[in-house]
N, C-alpha and C. Protein backbone atom coordinates (compact mmCIF):
# COMPACT_ATOMS: atom_id res chain seq x y z
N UNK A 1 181.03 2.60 28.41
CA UNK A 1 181.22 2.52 29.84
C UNK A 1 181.35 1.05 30.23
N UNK A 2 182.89 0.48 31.20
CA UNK A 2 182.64 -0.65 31.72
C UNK A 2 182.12 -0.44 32.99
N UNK A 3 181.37 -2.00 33.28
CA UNK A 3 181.01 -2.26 35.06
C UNK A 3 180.97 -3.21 34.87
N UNK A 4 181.98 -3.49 35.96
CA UNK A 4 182.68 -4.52 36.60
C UNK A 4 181.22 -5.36 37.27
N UNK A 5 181.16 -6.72 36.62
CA UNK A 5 179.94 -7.54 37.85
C UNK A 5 180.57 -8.47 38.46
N UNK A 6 179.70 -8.64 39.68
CA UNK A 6 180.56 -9.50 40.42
C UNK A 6 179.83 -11.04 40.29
N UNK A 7 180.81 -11.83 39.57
CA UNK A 7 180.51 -13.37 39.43
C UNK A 7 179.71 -13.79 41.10
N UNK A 8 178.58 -14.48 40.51
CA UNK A 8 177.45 -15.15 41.16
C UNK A 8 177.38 -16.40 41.03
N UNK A 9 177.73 -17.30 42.36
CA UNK A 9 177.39 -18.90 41.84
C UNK A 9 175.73 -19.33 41.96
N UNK A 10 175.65 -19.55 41.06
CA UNK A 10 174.31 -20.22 40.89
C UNK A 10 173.79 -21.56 41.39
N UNK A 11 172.85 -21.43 42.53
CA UNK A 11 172.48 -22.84 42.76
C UNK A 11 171.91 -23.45 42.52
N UNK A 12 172.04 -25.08 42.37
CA UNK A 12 171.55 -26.15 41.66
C UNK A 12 170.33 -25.75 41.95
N UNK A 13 169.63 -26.13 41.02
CA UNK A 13 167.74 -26.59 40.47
C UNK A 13 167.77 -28.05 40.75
N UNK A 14 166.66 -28.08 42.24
CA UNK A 14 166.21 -29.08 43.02
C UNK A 14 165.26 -29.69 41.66
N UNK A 15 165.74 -31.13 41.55
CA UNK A 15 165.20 -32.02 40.63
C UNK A 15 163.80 -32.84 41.49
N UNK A 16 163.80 -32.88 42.44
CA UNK A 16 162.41 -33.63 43.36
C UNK A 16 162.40 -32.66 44.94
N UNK A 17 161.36 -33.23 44.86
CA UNK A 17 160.84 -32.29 45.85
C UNK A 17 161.52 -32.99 47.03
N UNK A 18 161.97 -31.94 48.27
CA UNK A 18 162.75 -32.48 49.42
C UNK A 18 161.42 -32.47 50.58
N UNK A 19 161.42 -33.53 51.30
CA UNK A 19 160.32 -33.80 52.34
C UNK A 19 161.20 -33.76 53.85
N UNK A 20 160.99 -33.18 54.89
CA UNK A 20 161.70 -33.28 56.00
C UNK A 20 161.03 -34.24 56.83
N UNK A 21 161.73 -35.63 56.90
CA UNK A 21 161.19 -36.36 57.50
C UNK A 21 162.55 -37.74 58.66
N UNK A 22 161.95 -38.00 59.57
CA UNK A 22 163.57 -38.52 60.24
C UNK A 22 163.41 -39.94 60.41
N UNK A 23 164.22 -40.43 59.30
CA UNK A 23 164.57 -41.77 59.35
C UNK A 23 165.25 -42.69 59.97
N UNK A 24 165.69 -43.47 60.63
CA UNK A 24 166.81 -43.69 61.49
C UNK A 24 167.60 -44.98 60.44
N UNK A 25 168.51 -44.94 60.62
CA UNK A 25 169.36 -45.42 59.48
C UNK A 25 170.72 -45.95 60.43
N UNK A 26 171.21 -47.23 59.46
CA UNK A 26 172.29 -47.54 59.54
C UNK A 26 173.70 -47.32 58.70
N UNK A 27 174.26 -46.60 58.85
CA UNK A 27 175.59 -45.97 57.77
C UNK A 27 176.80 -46.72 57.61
N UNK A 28 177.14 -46.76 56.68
CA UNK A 28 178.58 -47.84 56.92
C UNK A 28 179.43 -47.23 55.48
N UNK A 29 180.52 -47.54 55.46
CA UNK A 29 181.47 -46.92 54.33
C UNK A 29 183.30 -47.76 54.48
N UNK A 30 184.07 -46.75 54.36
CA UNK A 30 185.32 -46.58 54.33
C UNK A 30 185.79 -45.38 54.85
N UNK A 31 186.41 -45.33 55.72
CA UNK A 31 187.66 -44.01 56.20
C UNK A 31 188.52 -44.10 55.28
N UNK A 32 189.52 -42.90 55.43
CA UNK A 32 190.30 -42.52 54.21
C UNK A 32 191.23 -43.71 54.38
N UNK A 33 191.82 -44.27 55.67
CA UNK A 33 192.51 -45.55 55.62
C UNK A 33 192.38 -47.03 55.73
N UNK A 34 190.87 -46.58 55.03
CA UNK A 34 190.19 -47.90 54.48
C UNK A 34 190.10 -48.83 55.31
N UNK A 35 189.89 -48.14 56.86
CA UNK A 35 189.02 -48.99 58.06
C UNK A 35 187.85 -48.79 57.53
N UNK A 36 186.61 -50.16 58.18
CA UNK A 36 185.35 -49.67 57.41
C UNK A 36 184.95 -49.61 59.39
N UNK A 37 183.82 -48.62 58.56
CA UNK A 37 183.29 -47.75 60.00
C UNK A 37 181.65 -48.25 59.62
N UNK A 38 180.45 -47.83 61.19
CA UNK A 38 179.02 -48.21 60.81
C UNK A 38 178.79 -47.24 62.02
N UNK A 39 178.01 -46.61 61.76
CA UNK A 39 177.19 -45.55 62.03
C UNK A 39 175.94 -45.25 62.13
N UNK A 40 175.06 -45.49 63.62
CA UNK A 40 173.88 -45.38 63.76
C UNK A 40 173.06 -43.64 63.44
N UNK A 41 172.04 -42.80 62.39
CA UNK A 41 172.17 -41.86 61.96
C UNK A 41 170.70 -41.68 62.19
N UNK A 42 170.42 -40.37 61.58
CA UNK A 42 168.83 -40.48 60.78
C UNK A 42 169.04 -39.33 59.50
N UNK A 43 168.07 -39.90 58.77
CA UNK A 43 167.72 -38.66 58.10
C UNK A 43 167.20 -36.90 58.75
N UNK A 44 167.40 -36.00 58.03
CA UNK A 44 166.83 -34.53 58.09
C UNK A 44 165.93 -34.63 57.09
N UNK A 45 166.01 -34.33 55.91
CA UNK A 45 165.57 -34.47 54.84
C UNK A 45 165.59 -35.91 54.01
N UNK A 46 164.64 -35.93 53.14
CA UNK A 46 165.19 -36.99 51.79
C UNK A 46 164.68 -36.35 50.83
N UNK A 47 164.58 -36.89 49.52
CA UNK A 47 163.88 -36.88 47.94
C UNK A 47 164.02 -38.06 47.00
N UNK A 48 163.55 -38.22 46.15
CA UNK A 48 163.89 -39.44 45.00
C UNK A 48 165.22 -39.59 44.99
N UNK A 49 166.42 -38.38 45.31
CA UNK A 49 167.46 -38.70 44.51
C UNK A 49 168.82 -39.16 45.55
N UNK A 50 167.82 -39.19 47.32
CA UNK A 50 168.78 -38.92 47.86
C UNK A 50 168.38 -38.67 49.37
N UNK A 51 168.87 -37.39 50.34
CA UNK A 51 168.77 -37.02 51.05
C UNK A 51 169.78 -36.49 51.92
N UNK A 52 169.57 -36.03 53.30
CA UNK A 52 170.78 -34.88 54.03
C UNK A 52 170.58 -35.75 55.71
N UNK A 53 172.09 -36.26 56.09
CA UNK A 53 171.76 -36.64 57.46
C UNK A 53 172.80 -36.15 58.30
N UNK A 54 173.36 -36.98 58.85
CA UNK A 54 173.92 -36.03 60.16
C UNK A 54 174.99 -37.55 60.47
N UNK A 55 176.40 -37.22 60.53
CA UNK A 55 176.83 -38.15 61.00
C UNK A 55 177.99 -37.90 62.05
N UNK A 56 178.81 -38.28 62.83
CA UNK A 56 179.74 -38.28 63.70
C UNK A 56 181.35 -38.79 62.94
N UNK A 57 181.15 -39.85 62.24
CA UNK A 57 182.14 -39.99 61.07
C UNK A 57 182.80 -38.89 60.09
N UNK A 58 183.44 -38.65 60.16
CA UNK A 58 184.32 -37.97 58.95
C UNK A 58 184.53 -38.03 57.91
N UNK A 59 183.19 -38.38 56.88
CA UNK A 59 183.53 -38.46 55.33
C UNK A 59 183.41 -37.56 54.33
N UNK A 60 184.05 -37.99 53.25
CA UNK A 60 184.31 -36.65 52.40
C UNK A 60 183.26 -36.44 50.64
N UNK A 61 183.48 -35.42 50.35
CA UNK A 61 182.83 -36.01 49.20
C UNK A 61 183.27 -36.81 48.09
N UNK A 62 182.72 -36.96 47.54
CA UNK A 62 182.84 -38.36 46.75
C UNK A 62 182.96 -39.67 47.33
N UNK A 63 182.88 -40.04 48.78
CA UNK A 63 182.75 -40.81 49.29
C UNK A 63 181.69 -41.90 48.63
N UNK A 64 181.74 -43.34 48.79
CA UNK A 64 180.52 -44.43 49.07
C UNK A 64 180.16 -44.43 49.94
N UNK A 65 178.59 -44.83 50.33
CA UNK A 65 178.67 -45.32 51.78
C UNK A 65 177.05 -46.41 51.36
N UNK A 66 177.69 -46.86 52.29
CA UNK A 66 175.74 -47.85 52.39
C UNK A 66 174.88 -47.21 53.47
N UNK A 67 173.59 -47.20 53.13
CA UNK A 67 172.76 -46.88 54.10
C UNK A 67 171.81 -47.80 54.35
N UNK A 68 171.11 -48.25 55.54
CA UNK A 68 170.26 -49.31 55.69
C UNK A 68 169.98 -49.11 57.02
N UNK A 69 168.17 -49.69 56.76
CA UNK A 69 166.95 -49.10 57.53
C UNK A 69 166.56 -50.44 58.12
N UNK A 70 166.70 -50.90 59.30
CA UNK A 70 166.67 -51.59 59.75
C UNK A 70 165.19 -52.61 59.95
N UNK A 71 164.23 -51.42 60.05
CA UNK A 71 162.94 -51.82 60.01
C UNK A 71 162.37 -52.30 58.96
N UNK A 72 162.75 -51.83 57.56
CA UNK A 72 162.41 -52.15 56.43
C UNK A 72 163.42 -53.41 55.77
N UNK A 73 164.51 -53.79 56.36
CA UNK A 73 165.47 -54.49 55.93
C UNK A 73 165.93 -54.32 54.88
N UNK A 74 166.32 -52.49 54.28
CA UNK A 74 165.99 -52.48 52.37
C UNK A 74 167.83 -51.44 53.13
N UNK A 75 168.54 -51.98 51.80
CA UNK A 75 170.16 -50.90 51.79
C UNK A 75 169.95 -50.05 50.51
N UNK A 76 170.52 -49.05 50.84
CA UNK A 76 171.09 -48.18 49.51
C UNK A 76 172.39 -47.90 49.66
N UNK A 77 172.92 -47.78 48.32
CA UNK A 77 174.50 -47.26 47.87
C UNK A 77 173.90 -45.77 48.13
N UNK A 78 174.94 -45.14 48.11
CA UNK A 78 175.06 -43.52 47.81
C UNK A 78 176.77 -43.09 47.45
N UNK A 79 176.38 -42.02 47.71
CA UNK A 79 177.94 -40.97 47.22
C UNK A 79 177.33 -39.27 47.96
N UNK A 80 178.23 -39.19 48.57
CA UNK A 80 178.50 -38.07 49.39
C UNK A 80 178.55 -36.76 48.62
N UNK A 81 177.52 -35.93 48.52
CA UNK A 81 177.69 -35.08 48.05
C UNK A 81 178.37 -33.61 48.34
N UNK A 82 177.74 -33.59 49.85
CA UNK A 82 178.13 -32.44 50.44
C UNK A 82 178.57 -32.67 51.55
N UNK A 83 179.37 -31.99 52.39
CA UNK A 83 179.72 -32.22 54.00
C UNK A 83 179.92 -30.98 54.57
N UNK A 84 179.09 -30.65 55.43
CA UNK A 84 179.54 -29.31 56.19
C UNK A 84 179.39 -29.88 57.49
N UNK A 85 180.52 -29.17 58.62
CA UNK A 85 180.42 -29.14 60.04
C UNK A 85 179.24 -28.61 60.75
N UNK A 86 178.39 -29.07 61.68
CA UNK A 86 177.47 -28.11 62.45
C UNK A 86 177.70 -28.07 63.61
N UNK A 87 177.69 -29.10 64.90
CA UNK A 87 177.99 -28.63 66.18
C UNK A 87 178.14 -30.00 66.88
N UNK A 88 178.37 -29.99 67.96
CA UNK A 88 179.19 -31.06 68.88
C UNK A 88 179.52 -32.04 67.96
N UNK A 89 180.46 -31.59 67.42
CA UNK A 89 181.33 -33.55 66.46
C UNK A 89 180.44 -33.94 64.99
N UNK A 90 178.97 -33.32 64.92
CA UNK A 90 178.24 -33.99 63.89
C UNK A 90 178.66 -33.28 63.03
N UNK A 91 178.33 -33.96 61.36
CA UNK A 91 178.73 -32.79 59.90
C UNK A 91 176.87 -33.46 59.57
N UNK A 92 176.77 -32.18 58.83
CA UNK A 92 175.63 -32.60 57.72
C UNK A 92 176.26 -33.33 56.25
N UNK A 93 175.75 -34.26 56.34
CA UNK A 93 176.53 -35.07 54.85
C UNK A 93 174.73 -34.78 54.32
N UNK A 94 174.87 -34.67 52.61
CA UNK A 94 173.78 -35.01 51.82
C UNK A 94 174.49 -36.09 51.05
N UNK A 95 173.33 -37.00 50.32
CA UNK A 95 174.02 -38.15 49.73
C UNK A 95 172.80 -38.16 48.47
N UNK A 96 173.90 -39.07 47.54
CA UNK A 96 172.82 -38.92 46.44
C UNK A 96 173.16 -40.77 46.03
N UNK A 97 171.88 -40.77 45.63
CA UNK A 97 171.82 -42.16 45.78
C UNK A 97 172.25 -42.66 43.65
N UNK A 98 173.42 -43.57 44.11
CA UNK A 98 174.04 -44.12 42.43
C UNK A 98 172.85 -44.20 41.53
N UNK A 99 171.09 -44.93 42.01
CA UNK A 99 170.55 -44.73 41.24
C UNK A 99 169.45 -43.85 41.48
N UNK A 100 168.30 -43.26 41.14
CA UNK A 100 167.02 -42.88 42.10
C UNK A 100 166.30 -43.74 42.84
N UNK A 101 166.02 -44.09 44.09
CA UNK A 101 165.13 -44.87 44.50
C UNK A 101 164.19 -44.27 45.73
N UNK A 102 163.12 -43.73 44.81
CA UNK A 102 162.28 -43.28 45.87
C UNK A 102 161.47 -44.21 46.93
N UNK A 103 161.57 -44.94 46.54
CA UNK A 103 161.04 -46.20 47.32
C UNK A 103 161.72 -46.47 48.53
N UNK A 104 162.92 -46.00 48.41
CA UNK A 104 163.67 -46.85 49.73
C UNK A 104 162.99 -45.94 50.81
N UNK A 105 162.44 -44.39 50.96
CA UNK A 105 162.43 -43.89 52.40
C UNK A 105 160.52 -44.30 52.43
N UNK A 106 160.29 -44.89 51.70
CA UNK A 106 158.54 -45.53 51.91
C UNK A 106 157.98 -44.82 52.49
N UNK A 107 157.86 -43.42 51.12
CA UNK A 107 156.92 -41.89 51.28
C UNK A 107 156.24 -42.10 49.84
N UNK A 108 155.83 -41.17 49.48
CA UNK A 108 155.31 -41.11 48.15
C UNK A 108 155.38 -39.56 48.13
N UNK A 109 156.14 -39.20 46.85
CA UNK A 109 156.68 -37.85 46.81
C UNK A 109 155.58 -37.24 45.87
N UNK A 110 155.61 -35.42 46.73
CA UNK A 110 155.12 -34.82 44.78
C UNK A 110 155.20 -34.98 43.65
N UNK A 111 154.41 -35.03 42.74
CA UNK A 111 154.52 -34.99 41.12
C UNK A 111 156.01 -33.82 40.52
N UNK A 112 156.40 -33.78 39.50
CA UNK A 112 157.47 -32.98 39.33
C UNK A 112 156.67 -31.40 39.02
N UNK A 113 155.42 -31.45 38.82
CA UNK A 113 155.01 -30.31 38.14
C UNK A 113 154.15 -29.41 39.64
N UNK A 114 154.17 -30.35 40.68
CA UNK A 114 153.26 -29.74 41.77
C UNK A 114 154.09 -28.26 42.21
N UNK A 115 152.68 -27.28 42.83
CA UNK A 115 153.54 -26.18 43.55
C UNK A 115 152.29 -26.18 44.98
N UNK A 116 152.56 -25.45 45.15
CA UNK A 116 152.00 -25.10 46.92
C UNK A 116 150.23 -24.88 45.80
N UNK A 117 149.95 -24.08 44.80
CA UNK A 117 149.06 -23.63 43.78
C UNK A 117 147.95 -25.04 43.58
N UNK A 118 148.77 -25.87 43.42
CA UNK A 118 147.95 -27.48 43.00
C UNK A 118 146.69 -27.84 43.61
N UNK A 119 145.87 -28.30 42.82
CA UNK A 119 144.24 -28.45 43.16
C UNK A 119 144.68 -29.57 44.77
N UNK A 120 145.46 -29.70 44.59
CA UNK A 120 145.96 -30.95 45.68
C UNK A 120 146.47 -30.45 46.82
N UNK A 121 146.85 -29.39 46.63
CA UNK A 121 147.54 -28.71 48.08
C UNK A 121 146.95 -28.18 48.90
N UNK A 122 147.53 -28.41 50.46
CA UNK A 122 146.64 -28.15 51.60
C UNK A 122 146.89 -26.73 51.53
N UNK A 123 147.79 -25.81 50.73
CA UNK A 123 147.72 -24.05 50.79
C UNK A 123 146.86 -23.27 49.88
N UNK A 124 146.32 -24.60 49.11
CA UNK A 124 145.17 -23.92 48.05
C UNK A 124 143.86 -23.80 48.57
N UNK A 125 143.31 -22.85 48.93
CA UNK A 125 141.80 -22.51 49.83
C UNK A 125 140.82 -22.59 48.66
N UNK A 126 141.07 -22.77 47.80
CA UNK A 126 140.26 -22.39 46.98
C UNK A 126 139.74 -23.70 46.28
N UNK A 127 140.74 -24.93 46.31
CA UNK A 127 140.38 -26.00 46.65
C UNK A 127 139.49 -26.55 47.68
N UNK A 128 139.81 -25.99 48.89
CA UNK A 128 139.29 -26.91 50.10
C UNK A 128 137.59 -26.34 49.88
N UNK A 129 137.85 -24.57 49.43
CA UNK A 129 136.25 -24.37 49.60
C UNK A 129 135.39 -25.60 48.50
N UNK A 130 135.55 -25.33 47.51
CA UNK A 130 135.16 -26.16 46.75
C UNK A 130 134.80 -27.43 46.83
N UNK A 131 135.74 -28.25 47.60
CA UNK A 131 135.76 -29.77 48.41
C UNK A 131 134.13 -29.26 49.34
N UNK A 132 134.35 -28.58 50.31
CA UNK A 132 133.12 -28.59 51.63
C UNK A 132 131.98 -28.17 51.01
N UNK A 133 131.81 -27.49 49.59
CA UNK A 133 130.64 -27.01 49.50
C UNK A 133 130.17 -28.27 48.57
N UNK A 134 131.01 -29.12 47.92
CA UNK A 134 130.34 -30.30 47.16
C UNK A 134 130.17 -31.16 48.55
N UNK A 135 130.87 -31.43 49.78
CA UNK A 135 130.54 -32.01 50.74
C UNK A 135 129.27 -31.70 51.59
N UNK A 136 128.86 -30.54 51.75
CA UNK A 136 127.49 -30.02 51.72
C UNK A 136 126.24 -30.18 50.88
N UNK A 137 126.30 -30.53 50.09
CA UNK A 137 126.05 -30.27 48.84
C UNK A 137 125.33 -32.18 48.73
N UNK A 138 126.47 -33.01 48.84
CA UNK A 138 125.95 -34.74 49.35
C UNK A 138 125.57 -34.60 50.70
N UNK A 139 125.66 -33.97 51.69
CA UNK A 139 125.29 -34.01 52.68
C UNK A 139 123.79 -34.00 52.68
N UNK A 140 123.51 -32.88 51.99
CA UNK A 140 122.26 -31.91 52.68
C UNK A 140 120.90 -32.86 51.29
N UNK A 141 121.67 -32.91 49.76
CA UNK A 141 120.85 -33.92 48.85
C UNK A 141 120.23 -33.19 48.52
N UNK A 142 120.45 -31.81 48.31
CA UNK A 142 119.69 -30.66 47.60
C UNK A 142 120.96 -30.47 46.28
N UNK A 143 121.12 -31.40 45.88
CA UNK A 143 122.41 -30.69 44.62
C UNK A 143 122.00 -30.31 43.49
């Protein structure tokens, strides 16, 4: 017996953990006729490798662009990974940065092995009990 399956694209396996956090950023690049354009933005997201913002510009993928944070006085290269349209004039661009630099959005990301499960996570209760009853525990000096 044949059956026919229907081809499934498979999506990428997130290499660092994505943090939603809003950066405000300065964007700058090339248009396709190699006017250079600058673009006041922010981040949606970031991660080590990158991140997803929002621009008014029209770039494509495989694009360059520089990004730079005014407050921190720190630039990154990137390359345009994705571009979709969302609403009044903006696209969501994600960008991935030529090298990793988690440093540039000055967070400190999850470990690669963390899950929501981790003795470290604020969804693990079973942690926190443990934390208040050793905090009880120095409190009270009956240990």
């Amino acid at each position: 017996m044949f059956v026919e399956t229907e081809k499934m694209e498979l999506l990428p396996i997130r290499k660092t953990q994505r943090v939603l956090v809003r950066v405000p950023l300065s964007v700058s690049g090339k248009m396709n006729d190699e006017m250079p354009f600058e673009e006041e933005s922010f981040t949606i997201s970031v991660n080590a490798a990158g991140g997803l913002l929002q621009l008014r510009k029209l770039v494509s993928k495989g694009q360059r662009l520089r990004l730079f944070q005014a407050k921190s006085r720190q630039q990154e290269f990137c390359v345009v990974t994705h571009v979709e349209p969302i609403e009044d004039g903006l696209t969501s661009v994600r960008v991935h940065f030529l090298e990793p630099h988690p440093e540039f959005w000055h967070i400190t990301f999850p470990p690669d092995d963390w899950t929501p499960r981790h003795a470290d996570s604020k969804f693990n209760r079973r942690s926190q009990l443990q934390n208040s009853d050793v905090r009880e525990c120095v409190g009270v000096g009956n240990c």
